[in-house]
C-alpha atoms as a PDB file:
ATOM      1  CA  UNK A   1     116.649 107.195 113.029  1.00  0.00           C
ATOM      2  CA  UNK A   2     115.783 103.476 114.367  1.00  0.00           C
ATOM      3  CA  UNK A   3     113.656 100.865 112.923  1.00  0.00           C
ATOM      4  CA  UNK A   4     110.078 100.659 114.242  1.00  0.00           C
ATOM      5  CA  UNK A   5     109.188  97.538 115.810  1.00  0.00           C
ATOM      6  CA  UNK A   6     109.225  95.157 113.638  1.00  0.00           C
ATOM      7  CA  UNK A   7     111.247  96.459 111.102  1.00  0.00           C
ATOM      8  CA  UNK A   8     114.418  95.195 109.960  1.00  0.00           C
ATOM      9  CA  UNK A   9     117.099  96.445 107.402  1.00  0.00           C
ATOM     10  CA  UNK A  10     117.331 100.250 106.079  1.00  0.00           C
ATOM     11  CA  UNK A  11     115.639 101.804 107.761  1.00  0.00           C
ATOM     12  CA  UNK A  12     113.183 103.859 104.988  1.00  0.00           C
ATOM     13  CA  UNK A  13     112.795 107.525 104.970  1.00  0.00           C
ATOM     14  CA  UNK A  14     110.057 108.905 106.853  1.00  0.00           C
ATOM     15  CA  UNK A  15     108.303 112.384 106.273  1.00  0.00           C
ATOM     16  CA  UNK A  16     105.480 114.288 108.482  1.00  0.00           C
ATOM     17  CA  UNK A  17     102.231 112.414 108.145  1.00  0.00           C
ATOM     18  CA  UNK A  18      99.931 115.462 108.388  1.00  0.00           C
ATOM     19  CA  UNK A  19      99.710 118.726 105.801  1.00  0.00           C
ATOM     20  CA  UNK A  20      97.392 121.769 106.146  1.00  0.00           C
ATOM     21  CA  UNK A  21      95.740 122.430 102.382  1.00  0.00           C
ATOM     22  CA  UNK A  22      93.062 125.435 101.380  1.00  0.00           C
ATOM     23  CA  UNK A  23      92.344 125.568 105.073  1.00  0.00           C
ATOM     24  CA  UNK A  24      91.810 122.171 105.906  1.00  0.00           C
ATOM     25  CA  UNK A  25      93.656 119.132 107.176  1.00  0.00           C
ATOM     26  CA  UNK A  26      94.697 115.865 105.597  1.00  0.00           C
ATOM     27  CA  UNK A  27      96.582 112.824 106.603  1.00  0.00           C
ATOM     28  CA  UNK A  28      98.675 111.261 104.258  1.00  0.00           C
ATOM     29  CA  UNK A  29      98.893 106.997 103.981  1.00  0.00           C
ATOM     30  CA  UNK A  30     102.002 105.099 102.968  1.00  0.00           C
ATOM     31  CA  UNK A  31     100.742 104.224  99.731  1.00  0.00           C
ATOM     32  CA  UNK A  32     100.203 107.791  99.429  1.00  0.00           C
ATOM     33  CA  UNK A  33      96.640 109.266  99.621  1.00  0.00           C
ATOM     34  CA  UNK A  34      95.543 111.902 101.296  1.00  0.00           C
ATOM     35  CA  UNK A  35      92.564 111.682 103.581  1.00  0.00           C
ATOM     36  CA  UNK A  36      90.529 114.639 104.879  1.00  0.00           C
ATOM     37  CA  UNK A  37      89.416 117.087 105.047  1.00  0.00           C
ATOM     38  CA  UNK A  38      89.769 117.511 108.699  1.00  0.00           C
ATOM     39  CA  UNK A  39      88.850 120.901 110.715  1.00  0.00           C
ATOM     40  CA  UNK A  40      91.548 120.392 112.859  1.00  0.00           C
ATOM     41  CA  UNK A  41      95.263 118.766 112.603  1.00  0.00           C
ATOM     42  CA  UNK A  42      93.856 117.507 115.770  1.00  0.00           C
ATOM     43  CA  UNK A  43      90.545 115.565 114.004  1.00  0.00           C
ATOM     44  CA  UNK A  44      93.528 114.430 111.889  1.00  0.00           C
ATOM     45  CA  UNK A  45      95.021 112.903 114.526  1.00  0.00           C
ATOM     46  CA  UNK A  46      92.157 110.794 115.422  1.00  0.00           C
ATOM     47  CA  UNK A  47      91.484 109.999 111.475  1.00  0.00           C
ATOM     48  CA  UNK A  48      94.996 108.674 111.366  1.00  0.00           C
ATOM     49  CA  UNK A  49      94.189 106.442 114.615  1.00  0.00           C
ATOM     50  CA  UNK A  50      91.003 104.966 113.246  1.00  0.00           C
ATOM     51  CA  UNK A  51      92.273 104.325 109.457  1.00  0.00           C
ATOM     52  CA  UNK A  52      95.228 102.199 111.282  1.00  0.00           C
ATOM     53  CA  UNK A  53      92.665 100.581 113.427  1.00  0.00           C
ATOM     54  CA  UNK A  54      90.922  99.801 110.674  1.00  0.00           C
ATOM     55  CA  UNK A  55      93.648  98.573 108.334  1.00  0.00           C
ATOM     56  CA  UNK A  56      94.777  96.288 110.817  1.00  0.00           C
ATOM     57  CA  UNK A  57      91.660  94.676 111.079  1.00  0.00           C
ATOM     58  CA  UNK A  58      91.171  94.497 107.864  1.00  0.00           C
ATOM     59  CA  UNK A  59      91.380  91.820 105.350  1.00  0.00           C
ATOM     60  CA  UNK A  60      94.517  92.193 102.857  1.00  0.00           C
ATOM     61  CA  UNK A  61      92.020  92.372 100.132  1.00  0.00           C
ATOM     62  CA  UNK A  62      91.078  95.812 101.360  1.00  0.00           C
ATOM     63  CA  UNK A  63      95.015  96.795 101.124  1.00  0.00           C
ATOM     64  CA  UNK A  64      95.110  95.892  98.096  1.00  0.00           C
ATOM     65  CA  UNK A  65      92.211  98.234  96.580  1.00  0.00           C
ATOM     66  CA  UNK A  66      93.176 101.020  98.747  1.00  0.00           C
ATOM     67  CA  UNK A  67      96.845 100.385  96.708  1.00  0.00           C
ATOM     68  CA  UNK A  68      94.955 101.087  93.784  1.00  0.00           C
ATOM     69  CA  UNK A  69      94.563 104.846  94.473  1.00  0.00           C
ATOM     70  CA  UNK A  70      98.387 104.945  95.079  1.00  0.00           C
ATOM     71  CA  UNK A  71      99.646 108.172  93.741  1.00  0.00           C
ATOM     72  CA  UNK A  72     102.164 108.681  90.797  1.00  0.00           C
END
């Protein structure tokens, strides 16, 4: 594996973004929440689009709460 752009050093294990539970799709963040439920792995896809749109146009303030629903 490379580094993304942007990235420097290790580069950090990675693991599919996108799980199928009780018949419904999810997406999962880097700080590790699951968002859904989705219809489609394909509505997923365009969940996971709009969260990082709206992440990066966020304020880090809003990082920081969605860090507080990390999971264990």
């Amino acid at each position: 594996m490379n580094n993304r752009a942007g990235e420097q050093g290790k580069v950090p294990i990675r693991s599919g973004r996108f799980l199928k539970k009780e018949g419904y799709w999810y997406y999962s963040t880097r700080e590790g929440v699951d968002i859904g439920p989705f219809d489609s792995r394909e509505d997923a896809e365009v969940g996971v689009g709009e969260f990082i749109d709206f992440i990066c146009a966020s304020e880090p303030k809003v990082l920081a709460a969605l860090k507080q629903y990390r999971a264990a």
